[in-house]
Structure formats: C-alpha cells, structure tokens
Protein backbone atom coordinates (compact mmCIF):
# COMPACT_ATOMS: atom_id res chain seq x y z
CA UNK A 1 -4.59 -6.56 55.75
CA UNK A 2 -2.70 -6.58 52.32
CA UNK A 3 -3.75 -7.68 49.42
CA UNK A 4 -1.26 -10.23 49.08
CA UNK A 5 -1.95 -11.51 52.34
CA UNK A 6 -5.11 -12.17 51.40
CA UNK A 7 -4.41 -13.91 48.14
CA UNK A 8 -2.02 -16.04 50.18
CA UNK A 9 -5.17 -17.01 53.05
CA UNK A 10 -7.59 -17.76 49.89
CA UNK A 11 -5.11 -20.24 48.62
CA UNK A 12 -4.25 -21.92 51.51
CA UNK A 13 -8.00 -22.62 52.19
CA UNK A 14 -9.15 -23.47 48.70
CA UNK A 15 -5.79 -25.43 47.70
CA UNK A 16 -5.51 -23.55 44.70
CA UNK A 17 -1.75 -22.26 44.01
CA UNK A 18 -1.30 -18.67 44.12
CA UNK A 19 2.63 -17.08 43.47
CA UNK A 20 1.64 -13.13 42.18
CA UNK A 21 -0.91 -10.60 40.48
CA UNK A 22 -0.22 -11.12 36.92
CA UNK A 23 -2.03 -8.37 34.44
CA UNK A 24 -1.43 -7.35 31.31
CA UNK A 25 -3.29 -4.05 30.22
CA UNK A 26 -4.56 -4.75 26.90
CA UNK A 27 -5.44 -8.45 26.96
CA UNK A 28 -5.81 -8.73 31.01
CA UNK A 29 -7.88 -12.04 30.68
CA UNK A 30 -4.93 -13.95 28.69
CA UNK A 31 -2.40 -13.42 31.30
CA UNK A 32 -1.47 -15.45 33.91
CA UNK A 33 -2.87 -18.52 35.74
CA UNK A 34 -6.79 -19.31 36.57
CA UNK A 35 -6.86 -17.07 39.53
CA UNK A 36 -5.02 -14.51 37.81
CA UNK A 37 -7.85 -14.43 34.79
CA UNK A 38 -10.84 -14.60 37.16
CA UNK A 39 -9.04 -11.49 39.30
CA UNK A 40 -9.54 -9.95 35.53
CA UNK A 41 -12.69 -10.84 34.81
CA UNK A 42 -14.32 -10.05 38.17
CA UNK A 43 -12.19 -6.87 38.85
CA UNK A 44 -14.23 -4.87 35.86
CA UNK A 45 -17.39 -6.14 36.95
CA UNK A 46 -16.66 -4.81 40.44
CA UNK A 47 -15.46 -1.32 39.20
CA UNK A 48 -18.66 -1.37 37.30
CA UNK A 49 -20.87 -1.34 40.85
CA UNK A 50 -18.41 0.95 42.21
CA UNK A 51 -18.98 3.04 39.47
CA UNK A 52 -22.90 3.39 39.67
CA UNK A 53 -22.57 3.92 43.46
CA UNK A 54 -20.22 7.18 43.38
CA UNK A 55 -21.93 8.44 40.32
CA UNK A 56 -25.23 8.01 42.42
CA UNK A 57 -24.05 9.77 45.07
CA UNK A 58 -23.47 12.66 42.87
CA UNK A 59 -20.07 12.06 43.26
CA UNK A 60 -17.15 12.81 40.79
CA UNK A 61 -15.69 9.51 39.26
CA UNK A 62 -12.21 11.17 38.42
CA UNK A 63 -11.65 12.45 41.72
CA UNK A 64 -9.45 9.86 43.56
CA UNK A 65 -7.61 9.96 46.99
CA UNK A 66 -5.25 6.78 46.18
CA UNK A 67 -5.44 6.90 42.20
CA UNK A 68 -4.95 9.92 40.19
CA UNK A 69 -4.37 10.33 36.91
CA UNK A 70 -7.61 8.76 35.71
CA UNK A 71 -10.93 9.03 34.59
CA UNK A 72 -12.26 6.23 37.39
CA UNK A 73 -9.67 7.29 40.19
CA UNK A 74 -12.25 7.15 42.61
CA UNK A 75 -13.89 4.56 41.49
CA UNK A 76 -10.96 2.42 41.74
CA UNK A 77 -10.42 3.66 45.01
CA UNK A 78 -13.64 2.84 46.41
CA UNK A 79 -13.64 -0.99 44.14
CA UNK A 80 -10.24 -1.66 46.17
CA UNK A 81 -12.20 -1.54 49.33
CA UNK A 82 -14.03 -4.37 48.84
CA UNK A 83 -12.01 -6.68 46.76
CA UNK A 84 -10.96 -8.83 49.88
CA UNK A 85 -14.22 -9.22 50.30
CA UNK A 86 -15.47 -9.77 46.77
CA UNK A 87 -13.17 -10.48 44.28
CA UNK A 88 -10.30 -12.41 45.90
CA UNK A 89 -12.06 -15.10 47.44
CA UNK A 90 -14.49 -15.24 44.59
CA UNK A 91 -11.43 -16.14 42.13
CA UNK A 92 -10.05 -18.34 44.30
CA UNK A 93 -13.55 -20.60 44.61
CA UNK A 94 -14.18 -20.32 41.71
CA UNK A 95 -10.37 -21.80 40.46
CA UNK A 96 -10.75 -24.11 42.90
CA UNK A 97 -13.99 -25.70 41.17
CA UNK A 98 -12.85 -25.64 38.19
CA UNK A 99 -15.27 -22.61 37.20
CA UNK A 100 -12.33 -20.25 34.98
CA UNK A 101 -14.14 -18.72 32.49
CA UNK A 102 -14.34 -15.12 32.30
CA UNK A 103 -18.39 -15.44 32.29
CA UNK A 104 -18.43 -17.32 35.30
CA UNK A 105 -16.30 -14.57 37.08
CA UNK A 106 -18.79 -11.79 36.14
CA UNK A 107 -21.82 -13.97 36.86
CA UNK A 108 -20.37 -14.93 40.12
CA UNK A 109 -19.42 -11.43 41.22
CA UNK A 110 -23.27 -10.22 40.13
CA UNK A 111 -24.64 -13.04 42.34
CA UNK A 112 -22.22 -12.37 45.21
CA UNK A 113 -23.08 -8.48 45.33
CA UNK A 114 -26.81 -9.11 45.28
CA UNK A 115 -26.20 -11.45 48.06
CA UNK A 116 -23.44 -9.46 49.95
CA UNK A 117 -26.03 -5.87 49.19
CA UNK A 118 -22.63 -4.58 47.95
CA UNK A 119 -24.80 -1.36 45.93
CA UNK A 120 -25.97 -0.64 49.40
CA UNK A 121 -22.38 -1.30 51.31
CA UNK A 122 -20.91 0.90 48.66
CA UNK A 123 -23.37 4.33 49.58
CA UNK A 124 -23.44 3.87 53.14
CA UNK A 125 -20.71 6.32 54.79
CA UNK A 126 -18.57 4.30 57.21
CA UNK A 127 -16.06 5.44 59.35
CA UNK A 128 -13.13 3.27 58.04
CA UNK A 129 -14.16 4.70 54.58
CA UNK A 130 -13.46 8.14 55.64
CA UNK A 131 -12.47 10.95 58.27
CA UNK A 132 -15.52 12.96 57.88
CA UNK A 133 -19.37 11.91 57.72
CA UNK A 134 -19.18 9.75 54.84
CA UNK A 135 -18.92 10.45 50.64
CA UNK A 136 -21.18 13.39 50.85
CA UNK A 137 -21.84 14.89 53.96
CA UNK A 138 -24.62 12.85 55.96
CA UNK A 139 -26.21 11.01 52.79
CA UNK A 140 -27.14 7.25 54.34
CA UNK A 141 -27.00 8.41 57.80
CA UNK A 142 -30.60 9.63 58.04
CA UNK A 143 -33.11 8.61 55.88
CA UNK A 144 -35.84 11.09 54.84
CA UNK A 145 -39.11 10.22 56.71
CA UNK A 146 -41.63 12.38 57.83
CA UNK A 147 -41.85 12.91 61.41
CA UNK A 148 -44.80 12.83 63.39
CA UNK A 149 -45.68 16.14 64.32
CA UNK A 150 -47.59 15.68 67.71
CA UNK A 151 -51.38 16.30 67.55
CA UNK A 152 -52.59 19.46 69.22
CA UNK A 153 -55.86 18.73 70.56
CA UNK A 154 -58.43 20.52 69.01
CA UNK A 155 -61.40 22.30 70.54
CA UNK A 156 -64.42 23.58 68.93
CA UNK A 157 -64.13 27.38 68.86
CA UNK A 158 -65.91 29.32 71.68
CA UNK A 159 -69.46 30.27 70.76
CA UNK A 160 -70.46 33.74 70.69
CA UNK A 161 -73.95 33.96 71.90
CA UNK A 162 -75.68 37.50 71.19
C-alpha cells in the first residue's frame, strides 16, 4: 500500500486533516501542518534505529537499493519499510491529541519501537524484505546454540589380568 494511502486511512480514523507531505530540507520541522511536523520529527528518530540495525549487521549504510546518492541510502531504504507502521499513524495520534511538539514525536516513536521490538523487526531477514536469505546471508535465521551432542555410554575399560 502507498504511502499516501496510508496517510489518507490515518486521517480518516483519527479526524485529523491530511492534504500532502510537506518538507522543507533545512528547517523540516517549520513546514507544513501538525502532521506534517511530527512526520519530521519522528522520521529522524526512525532513521536513527534503522541506522544502528544495518550498521549492526555489519552492513554498509551507503549502500541503497531504492536511494542512492547518499551516505544513509540504505538506511533510508530499510526506515521506509516501517513507516506505515511507525511513523504515520504515530503523527497522526499524536495530531489528533493535540501532542505536536517535536519532543513528543521522538519520545513517542522511542516508546512505540520498544513496544513494537522494532531493533529486533529491523535484523530479522524476512522474505518481503528481500529475494535472498535476508541482509546478510542467514544472520537471524539460526541462532547460535550449542547442540547436544548425544552421550556415548561409557564403559570402564577392560581389565587386563596377568
């Protein structure tokens, strides 16, 4: 589903008015309406998870599939998977309480990702993410426990009597 068709669903349930993204590089924060500004603040905040999780994978930041051309490429490829999930409706709720500062964006999105284990989301390969095994081969997939080797019995050794 599109972006925009989410931003249209999130107003409709929250009453909040929503007409278009509105972001100005620079001063992102001072554009638009409520929803726009807490899109702004949370977005960052968002990028900034991303960000741990692909550098923790060992991944490159800079290497993008969707955006190119910048330092966070894949970062902000892997941030724009879970803004419908994150961001979108967090702006809208939090517009439609009356909640629009930019602190209350970034202290919403922290709260939401420890509750929604988005760290965790984030590392776990998933099919829709990718074509292949995941971000880095099978990392997720198995974790590393020991194994229980089975127990040979063991006998005393034969006695040699003289």
């Amino acid at each position: 589903m599109s972006t925009t068709r989410h931003n249209a669903q999130h107003a409709e349930r929250t009453g909040v008015p929503w007409t278009k993204r509105d972001y100005k590089p620079g001063d992102a924060f001072a554009a638009g309406d409520d929803v726009n500004r807490l899109l702004s603040a949370a977005n960052p905040a968002l990028y900034g998870v991303c960000h741990a999780a692909v550098t923790g994978l060992g991944a490159s930041p800079a290497i993008g599939f969707v955006h190119t051309g910048n330092a966070l490429s894949f970062v902000l490829d892997i941030a724009d998977l879970y803004k419908a999930e994150f961001t979108i409706p967090l702006a809208f709720d939090l517009a439609a309480q009356g909640l629009t500062s930019e602190r209350d964006a970034r202290t919403a999105l922290r709260d939401a990702a420890v509750r929604g284990k988005l760290l965790h989301q984030a590392t776990r390969p998933r099919r829709r993410r990718s074509a292949g095994r995941g971000f880095r081969g099978s990392v997720g997939r198995r974790r590393h426990r020991r194994q229980r080797r089975p127990q040979l019995e063991r006998h005393a050794p034969p006695r040699h009597h003289p």
